[in-house]
PDB file of N, CA and C in Angstrom:
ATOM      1  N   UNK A   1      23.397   8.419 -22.851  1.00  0.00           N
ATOM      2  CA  UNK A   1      23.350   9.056 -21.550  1.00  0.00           C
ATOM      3  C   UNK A   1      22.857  10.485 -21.738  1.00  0.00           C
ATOM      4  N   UNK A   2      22.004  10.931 -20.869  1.00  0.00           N
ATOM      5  CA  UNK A   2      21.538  12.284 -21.019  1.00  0.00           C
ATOM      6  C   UNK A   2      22.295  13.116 -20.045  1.00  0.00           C
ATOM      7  N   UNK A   3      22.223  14.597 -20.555  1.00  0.00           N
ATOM      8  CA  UNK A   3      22.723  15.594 -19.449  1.00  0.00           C
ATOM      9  C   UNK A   3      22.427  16.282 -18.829  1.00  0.00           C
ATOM     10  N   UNK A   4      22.653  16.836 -17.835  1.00  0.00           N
ATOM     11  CA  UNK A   4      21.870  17.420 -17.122  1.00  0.00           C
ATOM     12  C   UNK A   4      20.705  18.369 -17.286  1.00  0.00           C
ATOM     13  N   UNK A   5      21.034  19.107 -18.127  1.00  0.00           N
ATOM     14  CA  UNK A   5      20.232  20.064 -18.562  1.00  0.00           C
ATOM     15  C   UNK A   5      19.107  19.711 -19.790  1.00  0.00           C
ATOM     16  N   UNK A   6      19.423  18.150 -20.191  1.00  0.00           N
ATOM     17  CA  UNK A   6      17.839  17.274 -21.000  1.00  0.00           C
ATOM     18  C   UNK A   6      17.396  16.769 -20.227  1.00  0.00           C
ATOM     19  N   UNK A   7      17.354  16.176 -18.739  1.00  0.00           N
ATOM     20  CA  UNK A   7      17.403  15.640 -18.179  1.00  0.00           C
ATOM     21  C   UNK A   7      16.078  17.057 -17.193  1.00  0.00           C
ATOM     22  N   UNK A   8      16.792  18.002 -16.981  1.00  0.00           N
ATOM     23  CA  UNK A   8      15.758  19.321 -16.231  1.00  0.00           C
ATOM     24  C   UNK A   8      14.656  19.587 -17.099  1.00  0.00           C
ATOM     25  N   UNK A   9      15.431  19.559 -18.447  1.00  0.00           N
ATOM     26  CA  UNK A   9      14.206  20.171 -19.457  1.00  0.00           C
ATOM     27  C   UNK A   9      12.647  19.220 -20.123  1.00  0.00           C
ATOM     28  N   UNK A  10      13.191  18.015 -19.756  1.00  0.00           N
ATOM     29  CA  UNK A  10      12.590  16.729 -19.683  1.00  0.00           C
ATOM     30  C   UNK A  10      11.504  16.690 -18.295  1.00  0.00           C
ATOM     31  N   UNK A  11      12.193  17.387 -17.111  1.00  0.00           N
ATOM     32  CA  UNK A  11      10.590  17.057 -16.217  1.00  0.00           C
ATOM     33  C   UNK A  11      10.262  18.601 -15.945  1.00  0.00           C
ATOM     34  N   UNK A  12      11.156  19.475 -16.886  1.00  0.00           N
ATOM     35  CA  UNK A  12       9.844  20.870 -16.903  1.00  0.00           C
ATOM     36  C   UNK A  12       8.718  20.421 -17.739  1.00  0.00           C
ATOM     37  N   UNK A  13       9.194  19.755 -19.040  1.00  0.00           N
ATOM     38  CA  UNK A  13       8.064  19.342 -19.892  1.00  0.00           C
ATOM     39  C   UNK A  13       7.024  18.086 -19.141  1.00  0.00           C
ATOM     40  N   UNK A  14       7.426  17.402 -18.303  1.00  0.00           N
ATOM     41  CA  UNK A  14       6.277  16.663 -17.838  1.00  0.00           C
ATOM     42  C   UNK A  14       5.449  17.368 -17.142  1.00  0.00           C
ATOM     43  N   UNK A  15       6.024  18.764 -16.421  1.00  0.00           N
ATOM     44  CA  UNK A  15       5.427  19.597 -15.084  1.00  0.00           C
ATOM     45  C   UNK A  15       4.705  19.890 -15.814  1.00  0.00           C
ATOM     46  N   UNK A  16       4.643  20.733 -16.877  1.00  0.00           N
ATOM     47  CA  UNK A  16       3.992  21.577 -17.911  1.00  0.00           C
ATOM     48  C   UNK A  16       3.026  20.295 -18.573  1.00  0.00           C
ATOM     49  N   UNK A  17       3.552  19.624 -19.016  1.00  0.00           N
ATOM     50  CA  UNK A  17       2.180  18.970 -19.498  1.00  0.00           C
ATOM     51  C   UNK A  17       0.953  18.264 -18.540  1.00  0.00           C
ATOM     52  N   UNK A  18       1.564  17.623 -17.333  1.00  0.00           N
ATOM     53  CA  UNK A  18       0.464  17.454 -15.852  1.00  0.00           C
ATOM     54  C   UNK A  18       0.205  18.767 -15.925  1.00  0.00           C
ATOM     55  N   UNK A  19       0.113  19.623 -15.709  1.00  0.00           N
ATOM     56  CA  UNK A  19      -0.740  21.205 -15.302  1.00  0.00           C
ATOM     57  C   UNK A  19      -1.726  21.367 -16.564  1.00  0.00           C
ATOM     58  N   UNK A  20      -1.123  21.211 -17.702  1.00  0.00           N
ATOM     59  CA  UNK A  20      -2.295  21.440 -18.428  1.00  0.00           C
ATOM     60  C   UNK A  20      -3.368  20.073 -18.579  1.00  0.00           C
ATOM     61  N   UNK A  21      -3.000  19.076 -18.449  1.00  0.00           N
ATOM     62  CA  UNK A  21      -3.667  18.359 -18.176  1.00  0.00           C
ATOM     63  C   UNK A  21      -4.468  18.624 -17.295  1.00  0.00           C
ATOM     64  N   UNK A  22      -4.203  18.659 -16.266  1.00  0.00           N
ATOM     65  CA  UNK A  22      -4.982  18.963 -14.816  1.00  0.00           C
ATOM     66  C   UNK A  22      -6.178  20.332 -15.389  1.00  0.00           C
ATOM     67  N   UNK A  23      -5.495  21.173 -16.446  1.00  0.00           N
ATOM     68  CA  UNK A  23      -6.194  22.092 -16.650  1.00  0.00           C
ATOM     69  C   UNK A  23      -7.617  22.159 -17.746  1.00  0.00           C
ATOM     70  N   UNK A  24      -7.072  20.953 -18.548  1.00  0.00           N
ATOM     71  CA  UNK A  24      -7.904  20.599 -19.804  1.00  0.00           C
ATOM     72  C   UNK A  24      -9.472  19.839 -18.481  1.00  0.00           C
ATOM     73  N   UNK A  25      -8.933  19.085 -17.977  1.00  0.00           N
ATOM     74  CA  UNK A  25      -9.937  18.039 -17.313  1.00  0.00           C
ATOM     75  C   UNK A  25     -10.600  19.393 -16.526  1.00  0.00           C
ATOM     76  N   UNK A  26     -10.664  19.898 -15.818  1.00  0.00           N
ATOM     77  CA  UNK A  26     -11.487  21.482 -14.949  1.00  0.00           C
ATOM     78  C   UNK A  26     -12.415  21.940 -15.892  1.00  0.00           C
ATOM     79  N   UNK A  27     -11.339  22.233 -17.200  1.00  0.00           N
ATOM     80  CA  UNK A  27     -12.625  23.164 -17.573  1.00  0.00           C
ATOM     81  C   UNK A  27     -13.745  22.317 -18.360  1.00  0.00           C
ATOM     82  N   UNK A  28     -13.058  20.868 -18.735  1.00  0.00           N
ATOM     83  CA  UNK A  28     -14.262  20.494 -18.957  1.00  0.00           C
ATOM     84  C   UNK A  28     -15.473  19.695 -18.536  1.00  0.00           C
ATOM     85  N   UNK A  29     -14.948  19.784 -17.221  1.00  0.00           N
ATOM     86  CA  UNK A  29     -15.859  19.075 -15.896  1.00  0.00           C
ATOM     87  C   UNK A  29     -15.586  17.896 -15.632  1.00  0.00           C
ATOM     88  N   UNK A  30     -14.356  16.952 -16.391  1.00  0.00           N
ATOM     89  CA  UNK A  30     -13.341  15.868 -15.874  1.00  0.00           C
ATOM     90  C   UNK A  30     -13.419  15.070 -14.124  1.00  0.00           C
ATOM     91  N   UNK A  31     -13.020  16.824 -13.887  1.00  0.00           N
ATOM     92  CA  UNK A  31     -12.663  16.351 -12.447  1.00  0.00           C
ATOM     93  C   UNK A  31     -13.412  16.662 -11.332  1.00  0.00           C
ATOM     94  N   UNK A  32     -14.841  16.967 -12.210  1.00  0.00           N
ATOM     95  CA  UNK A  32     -15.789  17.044 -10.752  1.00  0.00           C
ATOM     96  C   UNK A  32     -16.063  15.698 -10.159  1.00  0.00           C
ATOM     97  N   UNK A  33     -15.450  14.429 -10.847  1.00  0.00           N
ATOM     98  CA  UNK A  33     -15.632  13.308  -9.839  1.00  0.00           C
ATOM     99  C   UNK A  33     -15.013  13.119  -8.731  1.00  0.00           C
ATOM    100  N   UNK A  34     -14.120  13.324  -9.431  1.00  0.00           N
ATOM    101  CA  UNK A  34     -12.697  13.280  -8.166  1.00  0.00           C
ATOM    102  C   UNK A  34     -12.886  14.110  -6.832  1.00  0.00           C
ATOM    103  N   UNK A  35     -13.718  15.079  -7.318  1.00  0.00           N
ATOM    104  CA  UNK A  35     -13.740  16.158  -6.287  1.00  0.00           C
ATOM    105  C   UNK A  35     -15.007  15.709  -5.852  1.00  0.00           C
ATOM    106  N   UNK A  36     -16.084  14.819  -6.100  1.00  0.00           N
ATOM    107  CA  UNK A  36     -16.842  13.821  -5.277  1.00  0.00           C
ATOM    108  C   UNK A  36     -16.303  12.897  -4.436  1.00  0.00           C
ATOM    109  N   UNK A  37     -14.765  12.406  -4.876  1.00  0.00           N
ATOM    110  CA  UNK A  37     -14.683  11.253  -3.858  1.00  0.00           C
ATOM    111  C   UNK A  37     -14.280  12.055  -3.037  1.00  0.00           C
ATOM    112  N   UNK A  38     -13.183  12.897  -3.098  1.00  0.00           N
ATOM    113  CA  UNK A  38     -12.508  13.709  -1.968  1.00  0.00           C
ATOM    114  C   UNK A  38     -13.694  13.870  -1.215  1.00  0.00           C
ATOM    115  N   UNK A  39     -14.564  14.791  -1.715  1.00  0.00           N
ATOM    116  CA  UNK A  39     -15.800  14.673  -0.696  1.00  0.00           C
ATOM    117  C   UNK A  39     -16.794  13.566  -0.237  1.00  0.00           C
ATOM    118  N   UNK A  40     -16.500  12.613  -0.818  1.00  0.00           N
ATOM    119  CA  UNK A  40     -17.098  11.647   0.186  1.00  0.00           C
ATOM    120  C   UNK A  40     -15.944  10.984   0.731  1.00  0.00           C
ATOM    121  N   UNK A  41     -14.923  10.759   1.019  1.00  0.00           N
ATOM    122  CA  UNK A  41     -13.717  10.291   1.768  1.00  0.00           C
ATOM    123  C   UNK A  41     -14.130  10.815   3.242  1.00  0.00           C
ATOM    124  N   UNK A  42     -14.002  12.763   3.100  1.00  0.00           N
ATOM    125  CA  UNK A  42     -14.340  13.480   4.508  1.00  0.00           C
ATOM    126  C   UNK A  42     -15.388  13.090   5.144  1.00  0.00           C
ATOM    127  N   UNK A  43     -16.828  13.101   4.170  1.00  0.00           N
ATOM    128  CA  UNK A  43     -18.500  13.303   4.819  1.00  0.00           C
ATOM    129  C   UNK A  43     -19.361  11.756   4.385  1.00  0.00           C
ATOM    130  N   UNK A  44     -18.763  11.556   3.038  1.00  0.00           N
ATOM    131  CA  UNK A  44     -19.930  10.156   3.563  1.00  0.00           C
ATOM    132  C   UNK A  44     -20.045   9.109   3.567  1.00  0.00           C
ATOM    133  N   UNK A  45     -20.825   8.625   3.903  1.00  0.00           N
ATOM    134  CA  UNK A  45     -21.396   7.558   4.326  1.00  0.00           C
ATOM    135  C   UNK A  45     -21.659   6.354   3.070  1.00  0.00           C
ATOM    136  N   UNK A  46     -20.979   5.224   3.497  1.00  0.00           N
ATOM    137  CA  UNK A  46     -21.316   3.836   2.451  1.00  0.00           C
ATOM    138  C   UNK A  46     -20.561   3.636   1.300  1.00  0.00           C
ATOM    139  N   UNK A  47     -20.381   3.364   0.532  1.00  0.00           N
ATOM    140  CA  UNK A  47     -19.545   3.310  -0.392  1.00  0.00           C
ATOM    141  C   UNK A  47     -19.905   4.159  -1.630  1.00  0.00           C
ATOM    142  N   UNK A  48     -19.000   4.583  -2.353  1.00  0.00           N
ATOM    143  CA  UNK A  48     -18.823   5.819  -2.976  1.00  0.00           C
ATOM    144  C   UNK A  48     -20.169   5.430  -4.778  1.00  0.00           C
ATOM    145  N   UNK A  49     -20.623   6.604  -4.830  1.00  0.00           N
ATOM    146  CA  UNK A  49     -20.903   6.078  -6.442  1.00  0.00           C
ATOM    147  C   UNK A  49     -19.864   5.956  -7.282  1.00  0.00           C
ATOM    148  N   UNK A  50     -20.184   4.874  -8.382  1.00  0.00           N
ATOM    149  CA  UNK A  50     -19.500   4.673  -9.470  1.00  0.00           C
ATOM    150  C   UNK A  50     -19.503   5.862 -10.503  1.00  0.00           C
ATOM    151  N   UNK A  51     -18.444   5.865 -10.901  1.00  0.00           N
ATOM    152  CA  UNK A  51     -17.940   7.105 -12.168  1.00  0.00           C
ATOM    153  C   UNK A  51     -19.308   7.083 -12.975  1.00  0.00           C
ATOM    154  N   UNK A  52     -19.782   6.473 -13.166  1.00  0.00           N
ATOM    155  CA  UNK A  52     -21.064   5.823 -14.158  1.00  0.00           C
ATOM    156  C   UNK A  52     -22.603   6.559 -13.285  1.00  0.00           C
ATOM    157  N   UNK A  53     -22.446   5.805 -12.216  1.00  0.00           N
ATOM    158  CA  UNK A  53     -23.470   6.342 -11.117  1.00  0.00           C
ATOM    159  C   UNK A  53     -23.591   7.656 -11.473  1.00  0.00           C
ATOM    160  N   UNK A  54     -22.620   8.548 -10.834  1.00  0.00           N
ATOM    161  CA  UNK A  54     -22.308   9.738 -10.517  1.00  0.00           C
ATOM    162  C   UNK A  54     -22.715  11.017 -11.638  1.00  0.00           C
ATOM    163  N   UNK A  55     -21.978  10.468 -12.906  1.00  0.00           N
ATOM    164  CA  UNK A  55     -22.679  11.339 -14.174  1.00  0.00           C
ATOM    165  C   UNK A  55     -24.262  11.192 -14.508  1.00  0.00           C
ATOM    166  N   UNK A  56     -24.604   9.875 -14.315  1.00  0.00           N
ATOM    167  CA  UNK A  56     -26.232   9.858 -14.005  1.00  0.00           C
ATOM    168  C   UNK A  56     -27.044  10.621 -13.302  1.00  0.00           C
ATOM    169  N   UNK A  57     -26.304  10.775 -12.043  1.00  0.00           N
ATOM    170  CA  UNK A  57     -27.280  11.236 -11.077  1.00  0.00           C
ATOM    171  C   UNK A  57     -26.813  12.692 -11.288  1.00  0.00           C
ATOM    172  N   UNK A  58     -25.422  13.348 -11.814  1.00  0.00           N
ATOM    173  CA  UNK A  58     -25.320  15.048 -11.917  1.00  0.00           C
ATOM    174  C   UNK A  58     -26.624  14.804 -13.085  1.00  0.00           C
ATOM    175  N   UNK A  59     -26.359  14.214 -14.084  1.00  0.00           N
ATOM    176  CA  UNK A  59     -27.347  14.387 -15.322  1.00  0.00           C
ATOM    177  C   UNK A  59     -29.178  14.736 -15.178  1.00  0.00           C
ATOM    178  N   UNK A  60     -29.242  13.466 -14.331  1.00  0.00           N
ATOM    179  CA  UNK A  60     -30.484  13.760 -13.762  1.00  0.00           C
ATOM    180  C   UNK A  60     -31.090  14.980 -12.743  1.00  0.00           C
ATOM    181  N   UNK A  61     -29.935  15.566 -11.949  1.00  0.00           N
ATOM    182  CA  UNK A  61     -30.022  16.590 -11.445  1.00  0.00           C
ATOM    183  C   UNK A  61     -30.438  17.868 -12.218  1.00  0.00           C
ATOM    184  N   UNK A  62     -29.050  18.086 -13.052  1.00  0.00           N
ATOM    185  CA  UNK A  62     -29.409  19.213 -13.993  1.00  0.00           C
ATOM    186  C   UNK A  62     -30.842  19.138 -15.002  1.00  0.00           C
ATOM    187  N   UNK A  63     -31.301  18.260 -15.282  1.00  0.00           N
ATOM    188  CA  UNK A  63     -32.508  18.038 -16.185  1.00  0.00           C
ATOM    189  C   UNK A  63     -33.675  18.241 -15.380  1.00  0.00           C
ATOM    190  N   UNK A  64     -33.727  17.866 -13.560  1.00  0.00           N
ATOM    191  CA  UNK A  64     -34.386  18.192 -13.127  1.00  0.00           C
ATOM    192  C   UNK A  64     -34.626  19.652 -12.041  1.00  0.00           C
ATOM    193  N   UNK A  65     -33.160  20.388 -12.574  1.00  0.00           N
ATOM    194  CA  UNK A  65     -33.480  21.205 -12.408  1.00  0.00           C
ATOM    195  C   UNK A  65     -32.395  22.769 -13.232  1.00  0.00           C
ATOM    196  N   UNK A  66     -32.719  23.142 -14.112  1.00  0.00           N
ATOM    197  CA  UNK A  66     -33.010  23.455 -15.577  1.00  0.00           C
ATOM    198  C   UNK A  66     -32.406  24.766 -15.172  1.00  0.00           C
ATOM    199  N   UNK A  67     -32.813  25.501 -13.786  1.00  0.00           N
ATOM    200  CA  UNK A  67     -32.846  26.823 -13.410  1.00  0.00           C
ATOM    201  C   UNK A  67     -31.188  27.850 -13.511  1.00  0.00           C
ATOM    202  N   UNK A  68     -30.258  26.737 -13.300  1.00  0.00           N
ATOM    203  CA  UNK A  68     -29.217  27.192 -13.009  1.00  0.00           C
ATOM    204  C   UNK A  68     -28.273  26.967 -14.784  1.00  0.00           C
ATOM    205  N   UNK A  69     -28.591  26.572 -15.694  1.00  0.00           N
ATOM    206  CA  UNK A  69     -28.451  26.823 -17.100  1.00  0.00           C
ATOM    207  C   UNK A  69     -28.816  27.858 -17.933  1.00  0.00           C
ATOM    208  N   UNK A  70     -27.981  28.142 -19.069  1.00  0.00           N
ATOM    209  CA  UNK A  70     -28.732  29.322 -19.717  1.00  0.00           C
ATOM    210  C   UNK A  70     -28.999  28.967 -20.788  1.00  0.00           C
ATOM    211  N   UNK A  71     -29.140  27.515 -21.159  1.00  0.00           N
ATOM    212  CA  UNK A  71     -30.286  26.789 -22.311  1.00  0.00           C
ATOM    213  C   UNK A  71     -31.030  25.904 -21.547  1.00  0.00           C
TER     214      UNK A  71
END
């Protein structure tokens, strides 16, 4: 049986590890999908691209357009 206070210290450590999680995936561009569906949930139209789709078409974006990189 646990006590109260392993029991608090147990979902500070889950809080703390979801946040950095949440934090690892940002900076390394993880969760710009997610933040595609959210935005297509609000604005669009048809069914959503696939996770697969989606890195294709950022990929192809950035390659076709080079300007906003600093290599």
């Amino acid at each position: 049986m646990s006590t109260p206070a392993a029991s608090w210290s147990l979902r500070r450590l889950g809080v703390g590890l979801g946040a950095g999680w949440r934090y690892l995936k940002a900076v390394l561009g993880e969760d710009r999908y997610d933040g595609y569906l959210a935005w297509h949930r609000s604005h669009g139209k048809g069914a959503p691209m696939t996770a697969a789709e989606y890195w294709r078409s950022r990929t192809d974006h950035q390659e076709a357009h080079p300007e906003g990189r600093c290599c």
